[in-house]
Protein backbone atom coordinates (compact mmCIF):
# COMPACT_ATOMS: atom_id res chain seq x y z
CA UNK A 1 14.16 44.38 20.55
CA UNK A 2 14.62 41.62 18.20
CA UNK A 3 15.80 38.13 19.20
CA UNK A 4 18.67 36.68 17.24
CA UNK A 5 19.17 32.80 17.12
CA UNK A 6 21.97 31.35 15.64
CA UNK A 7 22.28 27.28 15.59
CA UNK A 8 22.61 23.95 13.69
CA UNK A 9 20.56 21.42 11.56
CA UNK A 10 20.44 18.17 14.26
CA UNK A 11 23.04 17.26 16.99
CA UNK A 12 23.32 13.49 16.35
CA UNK A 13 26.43 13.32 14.09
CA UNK A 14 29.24 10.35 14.37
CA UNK A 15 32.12 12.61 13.02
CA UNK A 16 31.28 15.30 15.44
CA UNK A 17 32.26 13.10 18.25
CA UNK A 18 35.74 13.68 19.40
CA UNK A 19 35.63 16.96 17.50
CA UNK A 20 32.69 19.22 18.70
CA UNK A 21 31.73 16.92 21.27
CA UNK A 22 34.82 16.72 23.45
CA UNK A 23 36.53 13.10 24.08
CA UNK A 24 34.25 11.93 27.18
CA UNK A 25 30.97 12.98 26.30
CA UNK A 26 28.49 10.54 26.60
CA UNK A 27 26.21 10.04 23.71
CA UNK A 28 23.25 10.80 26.31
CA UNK A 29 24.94 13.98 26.94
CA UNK A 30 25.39 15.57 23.62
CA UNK A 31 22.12 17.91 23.34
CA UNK A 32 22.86 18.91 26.63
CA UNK A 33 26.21 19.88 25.47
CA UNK A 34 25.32 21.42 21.77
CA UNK A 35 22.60 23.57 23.36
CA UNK A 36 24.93 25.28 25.64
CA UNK A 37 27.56 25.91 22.58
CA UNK A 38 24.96 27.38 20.80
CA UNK A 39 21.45 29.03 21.53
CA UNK A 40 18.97 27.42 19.51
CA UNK A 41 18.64 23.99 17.26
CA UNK A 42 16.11 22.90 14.31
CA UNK A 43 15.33 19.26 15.52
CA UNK A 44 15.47 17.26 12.13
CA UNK A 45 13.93 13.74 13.29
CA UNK A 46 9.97 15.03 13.22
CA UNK A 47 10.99 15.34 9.77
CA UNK A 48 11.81 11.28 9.24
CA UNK A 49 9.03 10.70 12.03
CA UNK A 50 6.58 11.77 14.13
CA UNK A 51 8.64 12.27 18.10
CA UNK A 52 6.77 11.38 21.40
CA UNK A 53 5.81 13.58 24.14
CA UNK A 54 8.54 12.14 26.68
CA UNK A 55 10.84 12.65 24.38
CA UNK A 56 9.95 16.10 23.36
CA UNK A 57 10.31 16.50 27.60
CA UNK A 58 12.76 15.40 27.66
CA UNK A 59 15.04 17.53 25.41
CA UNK A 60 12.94 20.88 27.00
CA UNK A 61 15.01 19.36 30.39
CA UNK A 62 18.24 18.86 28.51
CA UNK A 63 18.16 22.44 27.75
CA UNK A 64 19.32 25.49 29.63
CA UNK A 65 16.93 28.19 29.96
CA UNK A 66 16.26 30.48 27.35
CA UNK A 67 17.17 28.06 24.88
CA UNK A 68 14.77 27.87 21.38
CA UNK A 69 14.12 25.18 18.92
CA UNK A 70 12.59 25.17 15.92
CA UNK A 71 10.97 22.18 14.56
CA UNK A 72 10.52 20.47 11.28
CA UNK A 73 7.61 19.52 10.44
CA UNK A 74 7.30 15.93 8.70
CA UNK A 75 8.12 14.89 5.39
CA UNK A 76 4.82 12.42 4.92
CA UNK A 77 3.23 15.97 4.63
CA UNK A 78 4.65 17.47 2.77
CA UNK A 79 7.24 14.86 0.82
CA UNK A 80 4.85 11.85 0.71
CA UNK A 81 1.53 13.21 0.68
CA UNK A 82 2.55 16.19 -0.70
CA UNK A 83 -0.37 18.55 0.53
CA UNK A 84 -3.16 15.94 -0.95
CA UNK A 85 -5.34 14.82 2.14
CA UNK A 86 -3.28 16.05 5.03
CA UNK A 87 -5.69 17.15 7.49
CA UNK A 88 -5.31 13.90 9.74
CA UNK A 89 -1.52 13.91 8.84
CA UNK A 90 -1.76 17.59 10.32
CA UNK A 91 -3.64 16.65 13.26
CA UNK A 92 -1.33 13.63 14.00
CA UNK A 93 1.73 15.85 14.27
CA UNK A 94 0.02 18.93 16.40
CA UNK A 95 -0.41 15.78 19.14
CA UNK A 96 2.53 14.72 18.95
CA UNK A 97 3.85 16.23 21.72
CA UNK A 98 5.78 19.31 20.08
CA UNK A 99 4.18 21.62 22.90
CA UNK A 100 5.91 19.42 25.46
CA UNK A 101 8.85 22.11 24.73
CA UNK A 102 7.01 25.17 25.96
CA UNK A 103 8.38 28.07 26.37
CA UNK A 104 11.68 26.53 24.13
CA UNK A 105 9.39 25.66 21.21
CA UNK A 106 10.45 28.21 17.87
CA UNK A 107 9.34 28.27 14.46
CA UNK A 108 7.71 25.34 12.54
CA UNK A 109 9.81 24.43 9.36
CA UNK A 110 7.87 22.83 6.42
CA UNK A 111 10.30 22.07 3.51
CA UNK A 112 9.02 20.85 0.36
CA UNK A 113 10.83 18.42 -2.23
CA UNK A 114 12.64 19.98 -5.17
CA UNK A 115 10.04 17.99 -7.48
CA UNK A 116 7.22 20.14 -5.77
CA UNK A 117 5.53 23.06 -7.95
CA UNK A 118 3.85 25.56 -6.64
CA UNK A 119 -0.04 25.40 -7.21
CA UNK A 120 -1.92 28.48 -5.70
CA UNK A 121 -5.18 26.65 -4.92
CA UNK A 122 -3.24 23.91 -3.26
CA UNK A 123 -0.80 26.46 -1.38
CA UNK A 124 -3.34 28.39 0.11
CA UNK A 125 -5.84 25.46 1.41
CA UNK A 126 -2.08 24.22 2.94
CA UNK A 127 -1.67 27.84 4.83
CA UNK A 128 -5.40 28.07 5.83
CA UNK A 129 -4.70 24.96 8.03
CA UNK A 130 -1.61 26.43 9.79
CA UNK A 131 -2.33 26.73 13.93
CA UNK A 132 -0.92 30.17 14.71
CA UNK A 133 -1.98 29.95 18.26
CA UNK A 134 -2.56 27.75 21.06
CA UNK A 135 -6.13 27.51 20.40
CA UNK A 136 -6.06 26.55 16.86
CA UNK A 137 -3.45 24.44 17.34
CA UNK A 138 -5.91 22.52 20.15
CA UNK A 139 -8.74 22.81 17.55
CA UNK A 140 -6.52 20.92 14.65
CA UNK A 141 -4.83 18.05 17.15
CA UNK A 142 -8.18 17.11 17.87
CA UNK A 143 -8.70 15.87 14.94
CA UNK A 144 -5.76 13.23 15.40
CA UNK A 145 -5.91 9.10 14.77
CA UNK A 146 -6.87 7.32 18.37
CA UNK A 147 -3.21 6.21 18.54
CA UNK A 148 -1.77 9.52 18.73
CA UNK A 149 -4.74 10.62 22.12
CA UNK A 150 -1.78 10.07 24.54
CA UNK A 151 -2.26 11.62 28.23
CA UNK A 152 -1.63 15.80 27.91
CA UNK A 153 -1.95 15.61 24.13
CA UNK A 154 -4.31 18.51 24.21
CA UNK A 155 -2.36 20.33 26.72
CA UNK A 156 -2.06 23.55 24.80
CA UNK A 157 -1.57 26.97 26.29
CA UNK A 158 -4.49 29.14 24.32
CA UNK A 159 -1.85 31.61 24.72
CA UNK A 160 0.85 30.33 22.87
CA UNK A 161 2.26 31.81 19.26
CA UNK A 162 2.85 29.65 16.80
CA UNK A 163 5.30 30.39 13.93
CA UNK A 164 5.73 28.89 10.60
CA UNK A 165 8.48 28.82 7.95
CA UNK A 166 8.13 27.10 4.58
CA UNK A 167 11.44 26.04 2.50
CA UNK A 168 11.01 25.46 -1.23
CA UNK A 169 13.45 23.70 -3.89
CA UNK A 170 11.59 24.40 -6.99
CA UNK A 171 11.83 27.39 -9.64
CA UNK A 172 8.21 27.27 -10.13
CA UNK A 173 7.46 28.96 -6.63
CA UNK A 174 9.40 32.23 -7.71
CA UNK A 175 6.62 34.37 -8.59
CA UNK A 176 4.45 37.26 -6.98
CA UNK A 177 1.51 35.09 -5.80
CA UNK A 178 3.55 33.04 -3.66
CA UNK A 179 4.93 35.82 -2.14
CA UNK A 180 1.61 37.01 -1.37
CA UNK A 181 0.47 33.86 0.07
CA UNK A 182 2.64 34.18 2.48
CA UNK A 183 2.69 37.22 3.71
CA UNK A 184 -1.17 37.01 3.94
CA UNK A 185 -0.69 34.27 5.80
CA UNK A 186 2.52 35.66 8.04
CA UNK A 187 4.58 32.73 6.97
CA UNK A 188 8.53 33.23 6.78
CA UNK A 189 9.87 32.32 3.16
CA UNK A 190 13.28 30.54 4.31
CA UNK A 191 16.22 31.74 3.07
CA UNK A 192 18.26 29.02 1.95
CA UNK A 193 21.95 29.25 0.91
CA UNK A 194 22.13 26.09 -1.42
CA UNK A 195 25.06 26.43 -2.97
CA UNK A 196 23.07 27.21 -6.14
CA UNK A 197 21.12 24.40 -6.09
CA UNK A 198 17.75 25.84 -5.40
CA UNK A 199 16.53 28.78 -5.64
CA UNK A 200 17.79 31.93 -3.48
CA UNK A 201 15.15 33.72 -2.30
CA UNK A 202 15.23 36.40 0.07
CA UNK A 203 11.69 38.39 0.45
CA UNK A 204 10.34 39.32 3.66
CA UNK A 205 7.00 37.80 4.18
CA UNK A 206 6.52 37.65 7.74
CA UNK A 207 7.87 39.43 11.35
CA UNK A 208 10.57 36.81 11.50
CA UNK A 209 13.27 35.87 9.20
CA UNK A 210 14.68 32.30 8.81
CA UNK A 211 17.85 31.18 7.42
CA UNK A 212 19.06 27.64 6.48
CA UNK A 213 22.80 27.75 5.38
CA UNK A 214 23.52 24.38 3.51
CA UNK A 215 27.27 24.95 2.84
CA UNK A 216 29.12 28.11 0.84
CA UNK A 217 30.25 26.41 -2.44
CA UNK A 218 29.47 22.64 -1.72
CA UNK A 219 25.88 21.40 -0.72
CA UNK A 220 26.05 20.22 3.25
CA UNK A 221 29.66 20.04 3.55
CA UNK A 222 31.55 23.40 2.74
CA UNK A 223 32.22 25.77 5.53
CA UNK A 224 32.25 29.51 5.11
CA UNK A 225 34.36 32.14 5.06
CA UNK A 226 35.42 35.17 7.22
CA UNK A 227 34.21 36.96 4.72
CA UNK A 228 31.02 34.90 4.15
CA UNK A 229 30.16 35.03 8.01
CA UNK A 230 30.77 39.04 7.63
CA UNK A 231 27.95 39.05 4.61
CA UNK A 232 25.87 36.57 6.85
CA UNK A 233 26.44 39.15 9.83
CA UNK A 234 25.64 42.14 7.90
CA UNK A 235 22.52 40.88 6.22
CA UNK A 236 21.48 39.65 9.83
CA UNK A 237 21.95 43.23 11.52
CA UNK A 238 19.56 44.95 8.61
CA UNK A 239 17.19 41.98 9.00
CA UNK A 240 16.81 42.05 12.58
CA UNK A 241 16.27 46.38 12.47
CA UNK A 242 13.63 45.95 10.00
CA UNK A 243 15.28 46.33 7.05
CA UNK A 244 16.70 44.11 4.17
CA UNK A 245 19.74 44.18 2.68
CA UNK A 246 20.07 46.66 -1.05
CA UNK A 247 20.78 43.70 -2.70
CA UNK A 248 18.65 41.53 -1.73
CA UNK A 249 17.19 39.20 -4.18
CA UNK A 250 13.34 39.33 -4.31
CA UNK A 251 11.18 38.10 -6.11
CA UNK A 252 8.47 41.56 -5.44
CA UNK A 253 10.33 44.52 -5.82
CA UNK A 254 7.85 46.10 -3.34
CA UNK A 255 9.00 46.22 0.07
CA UNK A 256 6.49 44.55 2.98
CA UNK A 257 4.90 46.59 5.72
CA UNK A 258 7.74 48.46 7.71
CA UNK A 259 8.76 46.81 11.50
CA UNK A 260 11.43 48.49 13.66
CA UNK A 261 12.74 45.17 14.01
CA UNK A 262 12.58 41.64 13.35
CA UNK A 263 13.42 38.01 14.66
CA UNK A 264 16.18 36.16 12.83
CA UNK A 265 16.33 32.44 12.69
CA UNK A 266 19.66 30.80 11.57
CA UNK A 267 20.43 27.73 11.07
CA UNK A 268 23.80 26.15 9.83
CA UNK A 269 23.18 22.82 7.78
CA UNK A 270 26.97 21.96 6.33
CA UNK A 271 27.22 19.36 8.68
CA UNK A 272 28.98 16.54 6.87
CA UNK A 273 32.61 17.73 7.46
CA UNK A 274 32.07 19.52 11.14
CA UNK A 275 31.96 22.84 9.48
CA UNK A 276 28.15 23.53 11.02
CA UNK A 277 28.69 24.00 14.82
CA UNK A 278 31.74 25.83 13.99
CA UNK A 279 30.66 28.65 11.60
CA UNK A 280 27.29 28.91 13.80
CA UNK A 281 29.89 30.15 16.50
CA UNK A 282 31.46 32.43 14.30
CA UNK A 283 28.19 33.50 13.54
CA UNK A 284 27.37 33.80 17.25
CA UNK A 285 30.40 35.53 18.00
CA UNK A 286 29.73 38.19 15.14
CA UNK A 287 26.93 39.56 17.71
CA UNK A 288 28.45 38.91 20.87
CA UNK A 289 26.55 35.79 21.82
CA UNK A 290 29.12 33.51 23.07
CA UNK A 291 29.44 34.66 26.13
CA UNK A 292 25.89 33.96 26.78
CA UNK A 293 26.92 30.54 26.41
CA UNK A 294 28.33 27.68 28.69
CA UNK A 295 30.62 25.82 26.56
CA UNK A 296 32.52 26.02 24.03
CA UNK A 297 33.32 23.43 21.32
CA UNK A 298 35.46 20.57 22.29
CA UNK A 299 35.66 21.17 25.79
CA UNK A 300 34.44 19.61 28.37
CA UNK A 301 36.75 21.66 31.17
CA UNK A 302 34.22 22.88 33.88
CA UNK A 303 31.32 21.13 32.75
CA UNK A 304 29.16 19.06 34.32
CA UNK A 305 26.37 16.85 32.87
């Protein structure tokens, strides 16, 4: 059976407070609070910077059970360095603690700049380094600066699945290679709704889909429709049996190897107006999730923290 996860971009926002976060809610609280409104969250600071351990323990402990994140990877990857000489940049971040989130820790987002083109050579050497397991994730933090050798930063379960999703912003990467790169690879091309900004892609590549919704008709700050969460919702439903949506728009015409069903990652990102923790509950809702949940948005009635 396929696991759906519907969510938000980030939790610390100064106009969600008083709004989503109820009047009350301490600013210590708020995680605690957005993960039981919703059931998973991409954590957005290991993009600006590389976390610590405690603190990646400290959010698995903030978080009910059951609960998923997905993380993004950082930007001095694949922003500043921009694939050229990353394998201690690589190393650095598989230490820094992301495994402190066991059993919670999702897919691994790496979004690339909209100046990035895609170069096959430089693509695939990128892939070849992803850790899909526990073991090769061990087997790349070793290779980590002293600073990052903190107590447990080798604690990985050989056991553990790693996931990866990659987010691109430039025309360049819409061709049949890429495609194939990935799914050689089992990477998840991101879906991203961009209000045309970027490119829309939606082929399958892996055995998990991931979806980053940056606002309907204006970038990070529209919300979306009933009728957009319907389309969301239907395309969902196919994606999670295993199939993919008539329409969709591929870049490879020819369809990937058949699954009964598949994971689905989503991921609201219009946060600038409050629209993203709403519309993630519509979402939710759409698939009878809420009631999974503990709270609901802007109240605080019967909650404890």
């Amino acid at each position: 059976m396929s696991d759906i996860r519907i969510g938000i971009s980030g939790w610390r926002y100064v106009p969600w407070r008083g709004d989503f976060y109820p009047v009350g809610l301490a600013q210590k609280n708020e995680l605690k609070f957005a993960s039981r409104a919703v059931n998973s969250i991409e954590i957005n600071g290991s993009f600006y910077s590389l976390q610590s351990p405690d603190l990646y323990a400290r959010w698995y402990a903030d978080t009910p059970k059951g609960f998923v994140f997905s993380v993004k990877a950082p930007r001095y990857i694949t922003h500043v360095k921009r694939l050229n000489d990353i394998d201690e940049a690589m190393a650095n971040f598989f230490a820094s603690g992301i495994f402190q989130l066991r059993d919670k820790l999702g897919p691994i987002l790496w979004q690339f700049a909209p100046s990035f083109k895609f170069d096959a050579e430089k693509f695939e050497a990128f892939l070849k380094l992803l850790p899909h397991d526990g073991n090769s994730a061990k087997a790349c933090a070793k290779g980590c600066a002293a600073r990052m050798e903190k107590p447990g930063y080798l604690d990985i379960p050989a056991r553990l699945r790693l996931r990866h999703a990659v987010e691109i912003r430039h025309e360049s990467f819409a061709v049949p290679e890429f495609i194939t790169l990935l799914r050689t690879y089992n990477v998840a091309l991101v879906t991203a709704d961009t209000a045309g900004k970027w490119p829309y892609l939606e082929d399958l590549t892996s055995d998990f889909v991931y979806l980053r919704l940056h606002g309907e008709k204006e970038l990070y700050a529209s919300g979306y429709t009933p009728a957009a969460i319907k389309r969301w919702g239907d395309r969902i439903d196919l994606w999670r049996q295993g199939s993919q949506p008539k329409d969709a728009h591929r870049v490879v015409d020819k369809s990937p190897r058949a699954r009964k069903s598949r994971d689905v990652y989503c991921y609201f990102d219009n946060d600038i107006k409050v629209r993203a923790p709403y519309d993630a509950r519509k979402l939710l809702t759409r698939f009878e999730l809420t009631d999974q949940l503990e709270v609901a948005p802007g109240d605080l009635q019967g909650v404890e923290f």
